[in-house]
Protein backbone atom coordinates (compact mmCIF):
# COMPACT_ATOMS: atom_id res chain seq x y z
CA UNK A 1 -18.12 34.62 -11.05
CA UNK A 2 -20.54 32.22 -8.82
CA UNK A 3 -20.95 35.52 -6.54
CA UNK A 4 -22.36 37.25 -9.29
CA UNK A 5 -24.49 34.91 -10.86
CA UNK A 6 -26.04 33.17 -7.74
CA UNK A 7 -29.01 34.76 -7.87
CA UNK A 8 -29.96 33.00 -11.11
CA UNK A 9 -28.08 29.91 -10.81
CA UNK A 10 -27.33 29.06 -7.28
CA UNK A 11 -26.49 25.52 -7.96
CA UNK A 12 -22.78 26.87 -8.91
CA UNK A 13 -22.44 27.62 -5.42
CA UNK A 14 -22.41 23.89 -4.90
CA UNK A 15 -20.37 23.11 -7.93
CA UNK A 16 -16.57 22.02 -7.43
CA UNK A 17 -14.02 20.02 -9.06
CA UNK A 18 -10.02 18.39 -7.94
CA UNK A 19 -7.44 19.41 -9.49
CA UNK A 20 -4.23 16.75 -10.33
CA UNK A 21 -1.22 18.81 -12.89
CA UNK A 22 1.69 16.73 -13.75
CA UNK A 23 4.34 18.08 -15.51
CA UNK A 24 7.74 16.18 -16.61
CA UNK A 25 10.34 18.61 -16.92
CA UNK A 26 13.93 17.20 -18.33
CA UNK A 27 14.83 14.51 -14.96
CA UNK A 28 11.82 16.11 -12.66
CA UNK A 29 8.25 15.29 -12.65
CA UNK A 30 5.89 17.70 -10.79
CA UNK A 31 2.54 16.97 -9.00
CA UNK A 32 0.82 19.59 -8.19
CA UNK A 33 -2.37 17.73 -6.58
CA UNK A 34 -5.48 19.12 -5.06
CA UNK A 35 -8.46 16.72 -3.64
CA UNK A 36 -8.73 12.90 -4.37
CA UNK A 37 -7.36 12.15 -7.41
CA UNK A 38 -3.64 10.31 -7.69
CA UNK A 39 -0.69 10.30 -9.54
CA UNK A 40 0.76 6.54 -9.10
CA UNK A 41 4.33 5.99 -10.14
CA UNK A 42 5.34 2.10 -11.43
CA UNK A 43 9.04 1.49 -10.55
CA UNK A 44 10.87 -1.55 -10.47
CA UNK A 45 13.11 -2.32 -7.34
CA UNK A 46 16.77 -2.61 -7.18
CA UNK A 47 18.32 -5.25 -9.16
CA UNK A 48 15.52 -6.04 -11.20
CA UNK A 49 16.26 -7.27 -14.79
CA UNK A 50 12.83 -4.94 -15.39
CA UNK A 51 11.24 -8.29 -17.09
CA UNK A 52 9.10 -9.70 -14.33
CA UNK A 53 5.79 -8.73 -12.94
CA UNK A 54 7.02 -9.55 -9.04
CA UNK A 55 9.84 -6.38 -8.90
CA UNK A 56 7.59 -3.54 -10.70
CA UNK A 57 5.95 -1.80 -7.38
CA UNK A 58 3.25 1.43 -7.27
CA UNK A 59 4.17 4.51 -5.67
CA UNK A 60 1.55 7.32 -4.92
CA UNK A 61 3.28 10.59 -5.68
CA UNK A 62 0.22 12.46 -4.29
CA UNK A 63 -1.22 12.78 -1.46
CA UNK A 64 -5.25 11.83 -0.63
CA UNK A 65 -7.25 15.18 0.65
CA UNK A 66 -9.98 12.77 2.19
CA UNK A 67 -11.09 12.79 5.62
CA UNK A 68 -10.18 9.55 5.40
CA UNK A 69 -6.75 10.25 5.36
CA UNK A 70 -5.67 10.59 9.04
CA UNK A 71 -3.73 13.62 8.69
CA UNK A 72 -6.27 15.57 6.36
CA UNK A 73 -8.88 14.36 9.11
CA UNK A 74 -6.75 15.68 12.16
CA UNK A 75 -5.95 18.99 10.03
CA UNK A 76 -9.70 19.79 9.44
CA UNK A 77 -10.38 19.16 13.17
CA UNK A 78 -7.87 21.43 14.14
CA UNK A 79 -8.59 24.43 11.90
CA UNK A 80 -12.54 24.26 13.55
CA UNK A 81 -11.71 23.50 17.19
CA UNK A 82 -14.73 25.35 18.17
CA UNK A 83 -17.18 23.22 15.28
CA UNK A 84 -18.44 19.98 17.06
CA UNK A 85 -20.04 19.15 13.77
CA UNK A 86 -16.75 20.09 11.71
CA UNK A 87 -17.00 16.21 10.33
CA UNK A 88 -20.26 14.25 10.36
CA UNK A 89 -21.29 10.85 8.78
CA UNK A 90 -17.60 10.64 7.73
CA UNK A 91 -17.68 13.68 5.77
CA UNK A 92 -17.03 17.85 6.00
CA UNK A 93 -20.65 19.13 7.48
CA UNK A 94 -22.00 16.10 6.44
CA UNK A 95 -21.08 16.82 2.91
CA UNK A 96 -17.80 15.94 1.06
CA UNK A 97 -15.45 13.31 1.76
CA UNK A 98 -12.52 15.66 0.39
CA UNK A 99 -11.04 18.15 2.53
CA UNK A 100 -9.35 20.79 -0.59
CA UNK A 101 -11.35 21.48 -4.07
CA UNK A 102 -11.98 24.08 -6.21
CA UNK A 103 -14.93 25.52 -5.76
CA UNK A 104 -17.49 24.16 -3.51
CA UNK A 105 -18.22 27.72 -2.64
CA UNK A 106 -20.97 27.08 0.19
CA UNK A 107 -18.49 25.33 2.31
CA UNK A 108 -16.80 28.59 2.52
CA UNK A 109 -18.59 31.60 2.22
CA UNK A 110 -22.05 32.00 4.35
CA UNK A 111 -23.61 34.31 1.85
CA UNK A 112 -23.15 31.17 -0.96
CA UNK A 113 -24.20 28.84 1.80
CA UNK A 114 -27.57 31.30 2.21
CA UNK A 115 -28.05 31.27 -1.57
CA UNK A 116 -29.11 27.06 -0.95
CA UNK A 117 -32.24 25.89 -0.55
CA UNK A 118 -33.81 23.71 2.41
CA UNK A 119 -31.90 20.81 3.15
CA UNK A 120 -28.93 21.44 0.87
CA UNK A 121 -28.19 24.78 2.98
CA UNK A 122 -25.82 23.51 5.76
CA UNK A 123 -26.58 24.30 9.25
CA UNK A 124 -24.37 25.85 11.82
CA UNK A 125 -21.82 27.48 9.04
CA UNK A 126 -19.47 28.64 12.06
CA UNK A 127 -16.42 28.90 10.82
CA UNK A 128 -15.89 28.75 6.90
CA UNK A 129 -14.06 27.96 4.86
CA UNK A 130 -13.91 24.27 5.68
CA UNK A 131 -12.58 23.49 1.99
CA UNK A 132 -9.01 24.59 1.63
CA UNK A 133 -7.27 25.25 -1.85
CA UNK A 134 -3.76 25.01 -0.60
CA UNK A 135 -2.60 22.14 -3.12
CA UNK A 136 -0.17 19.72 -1.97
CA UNK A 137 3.39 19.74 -4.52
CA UNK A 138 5.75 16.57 -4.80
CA UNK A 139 8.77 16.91 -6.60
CA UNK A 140 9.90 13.31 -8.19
CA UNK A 141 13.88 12.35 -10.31
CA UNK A 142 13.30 10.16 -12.81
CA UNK A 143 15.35 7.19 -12.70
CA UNK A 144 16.21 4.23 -14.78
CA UNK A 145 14.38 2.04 -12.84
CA UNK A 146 10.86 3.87 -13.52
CA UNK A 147 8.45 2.64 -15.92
CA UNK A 148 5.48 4.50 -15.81
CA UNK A 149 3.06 7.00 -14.24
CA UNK A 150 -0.79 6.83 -14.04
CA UNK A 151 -2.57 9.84 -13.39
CA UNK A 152 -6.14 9.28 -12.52
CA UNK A 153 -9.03 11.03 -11.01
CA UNK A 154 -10.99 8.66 -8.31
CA UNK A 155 -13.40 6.90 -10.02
CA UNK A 156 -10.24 4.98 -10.98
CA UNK A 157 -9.49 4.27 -7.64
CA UNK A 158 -12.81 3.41 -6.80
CA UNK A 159 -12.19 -0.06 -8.33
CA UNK A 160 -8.63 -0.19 -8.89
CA UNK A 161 -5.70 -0.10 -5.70
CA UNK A 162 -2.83 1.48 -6.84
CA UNK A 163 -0.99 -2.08 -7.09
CA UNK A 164 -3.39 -3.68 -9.18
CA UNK A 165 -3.86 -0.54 -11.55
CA UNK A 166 0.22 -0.79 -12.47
CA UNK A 167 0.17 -4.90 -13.07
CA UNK A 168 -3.38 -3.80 -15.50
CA UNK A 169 -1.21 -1.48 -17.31
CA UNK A 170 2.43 -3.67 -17.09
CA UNK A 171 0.77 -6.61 -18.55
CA UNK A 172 -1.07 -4.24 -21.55
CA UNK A 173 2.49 -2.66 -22.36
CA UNK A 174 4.48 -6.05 -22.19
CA UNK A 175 1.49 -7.56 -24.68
CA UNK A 176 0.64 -4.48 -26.68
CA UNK A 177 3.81 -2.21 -26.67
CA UNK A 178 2.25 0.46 -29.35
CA UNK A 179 -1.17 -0.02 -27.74
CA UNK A 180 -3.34 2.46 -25.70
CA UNK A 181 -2.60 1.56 -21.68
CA UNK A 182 -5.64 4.46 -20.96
CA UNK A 183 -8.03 3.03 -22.85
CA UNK A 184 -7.46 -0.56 -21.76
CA UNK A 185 -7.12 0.39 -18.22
CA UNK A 186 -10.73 2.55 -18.72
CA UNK A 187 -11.83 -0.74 -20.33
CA UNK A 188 -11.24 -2.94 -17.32
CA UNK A 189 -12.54 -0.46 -15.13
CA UNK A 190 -15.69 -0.42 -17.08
CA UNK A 191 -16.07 -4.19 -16.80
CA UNK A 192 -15.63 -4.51 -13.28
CA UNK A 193 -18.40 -1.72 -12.39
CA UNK A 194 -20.15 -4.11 -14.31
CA UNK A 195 -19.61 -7.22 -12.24
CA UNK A 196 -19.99 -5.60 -9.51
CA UNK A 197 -23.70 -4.10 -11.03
CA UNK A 198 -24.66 -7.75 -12.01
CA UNK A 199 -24.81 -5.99 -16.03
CA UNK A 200 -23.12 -6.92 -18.97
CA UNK A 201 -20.69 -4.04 -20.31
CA UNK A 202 -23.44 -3.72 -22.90
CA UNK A 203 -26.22 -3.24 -20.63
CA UNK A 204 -23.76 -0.61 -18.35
CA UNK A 205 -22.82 1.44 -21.23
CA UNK A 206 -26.65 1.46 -22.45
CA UNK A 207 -27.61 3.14 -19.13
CA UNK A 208 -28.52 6.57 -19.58
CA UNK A 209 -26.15 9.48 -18.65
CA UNK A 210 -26.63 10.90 -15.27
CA UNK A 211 -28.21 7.47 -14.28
CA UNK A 212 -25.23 5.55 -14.99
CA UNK A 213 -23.31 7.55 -11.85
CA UNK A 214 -25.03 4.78 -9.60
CA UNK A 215 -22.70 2.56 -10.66
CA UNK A 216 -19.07 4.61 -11.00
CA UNK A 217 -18.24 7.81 -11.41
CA UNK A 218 -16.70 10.20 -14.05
CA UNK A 219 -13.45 8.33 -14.47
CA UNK A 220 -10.07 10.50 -16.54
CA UNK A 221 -6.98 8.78 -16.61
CA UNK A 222 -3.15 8.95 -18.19
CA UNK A 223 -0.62 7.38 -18.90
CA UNK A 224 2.80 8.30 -18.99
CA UNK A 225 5.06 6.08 -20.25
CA UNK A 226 8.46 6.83 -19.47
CA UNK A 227 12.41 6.42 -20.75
CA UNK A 228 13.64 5.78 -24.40
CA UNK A 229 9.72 4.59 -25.88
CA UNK A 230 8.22 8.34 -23.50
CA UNK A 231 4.89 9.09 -24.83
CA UNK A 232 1.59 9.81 -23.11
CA UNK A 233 -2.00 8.09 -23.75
CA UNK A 234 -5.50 9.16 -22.40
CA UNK A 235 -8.97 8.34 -22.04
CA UNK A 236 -12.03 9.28 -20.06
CA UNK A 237 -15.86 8.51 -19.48
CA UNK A 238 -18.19 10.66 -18.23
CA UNK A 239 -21.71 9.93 -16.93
């Protein structure tokens, strides 16, 4: 489809997007997890009466396709031995920090790398694709011991660690047990960009869209509550 529209729109070729599927089947949860985003389990540790903040611990079920991430790093050096320019300024050609998306088409075709403009054409193309779509797949058995998964995409993770995402959402559930974990967790997120912009949540949210992405990203995130009370809540901003 970008192929055969590039001539009018060549922006698409630029155009890409990660991809994080979850699915809970019967005992099993699936991630099926390409690019940044994470699925973060909240268990609590052996022994634990499951009423105290102190035992519930994070798990990331996924794993981070980042060139920060030493293996993706040493992967993507290895699949362009002959590239000295494979990574630069801590990203792929100088470009993006992740190492798999969808899309991203001029990263791995020359002729949608030709169809850019000036700077945004990267130079020395020698060995595309340097974005792979091979998605990484966990398989996960539900115990008793598990509480809850959040699946976010990484403007989450951009303010939150893993840990301090699951207490946010432990203390919400313990307080408001028919509440919406997503939206409060979107809420806090919201507030701390905030902070850390020197703005009132008023003043953030009153930021225009597009101009707002100075401050945090597009931010999606779930939550999956699991055992006898299972249900599922979600909530997203987009600027």
């Amino acid at each position: 489809m970008v192929e055969q529209e590039m001539e009018d729109r060549p922006d698409l070729v630029s155009v890409g997007s990660c991809v994080l599927v979850s699915l809970l089947h019967r005992m099993d949860l699936y991630t099926l997890n390409l690019g940044d985003s994470r699925a973060v389990l909240a268990t609590y540790d052996e022994g634990s009466d499951m009423k105290g903040f102190g035992r519930l611990k994070a798990i990331q079920l996924t794993d981070s396709h980042t060139v920060d991430n030493e293996l993706e790093r040493s992967r993507v050096l290895s699949d362009h031995p002959e590239d000295p320019t494979v990574i630069a300024g801590g990203k792929v050609k100088g470009k993006l920090k992740v190492t798999q998306a969808m899309g991203v088409g001029y990263l791995k075709k020359k002729n949608l790398n030709d169809a850019l403009m000036g700077i945004l054409r990267v130079r020395n193309l020698i060995s595309p694709p340097y974005i792979s779509t091979e998605p990484s797949l966990s398989v996960h058995r539900i115990s008793k011991s598990d509480h809850f998964v959040i699946v976010g995409s990484d403007g989450l993770f951009d303010f939150f660690s893993n840990d301090e995402a699951v207490k946010l959402v432990h203390f919400y559930i313990m307080s408001n047990p028919n509440g919406d974990p997503a939206k409060f967790l979107l809420e806090q997120l919201v507030g701390r960009a905030a902070d850390c912009a020197g703005f009132s949540m008023e003043e953030l949210m009153n930021i225009p869209a597009g101009r707002r992405r100075k401050y945090h990203d597009d931010v999606t995130v779930m939550v999956i509550i699991l055992g006898i009370n299972q249900r599922t809540s979600k909530a997203s901003t987009w600027v």
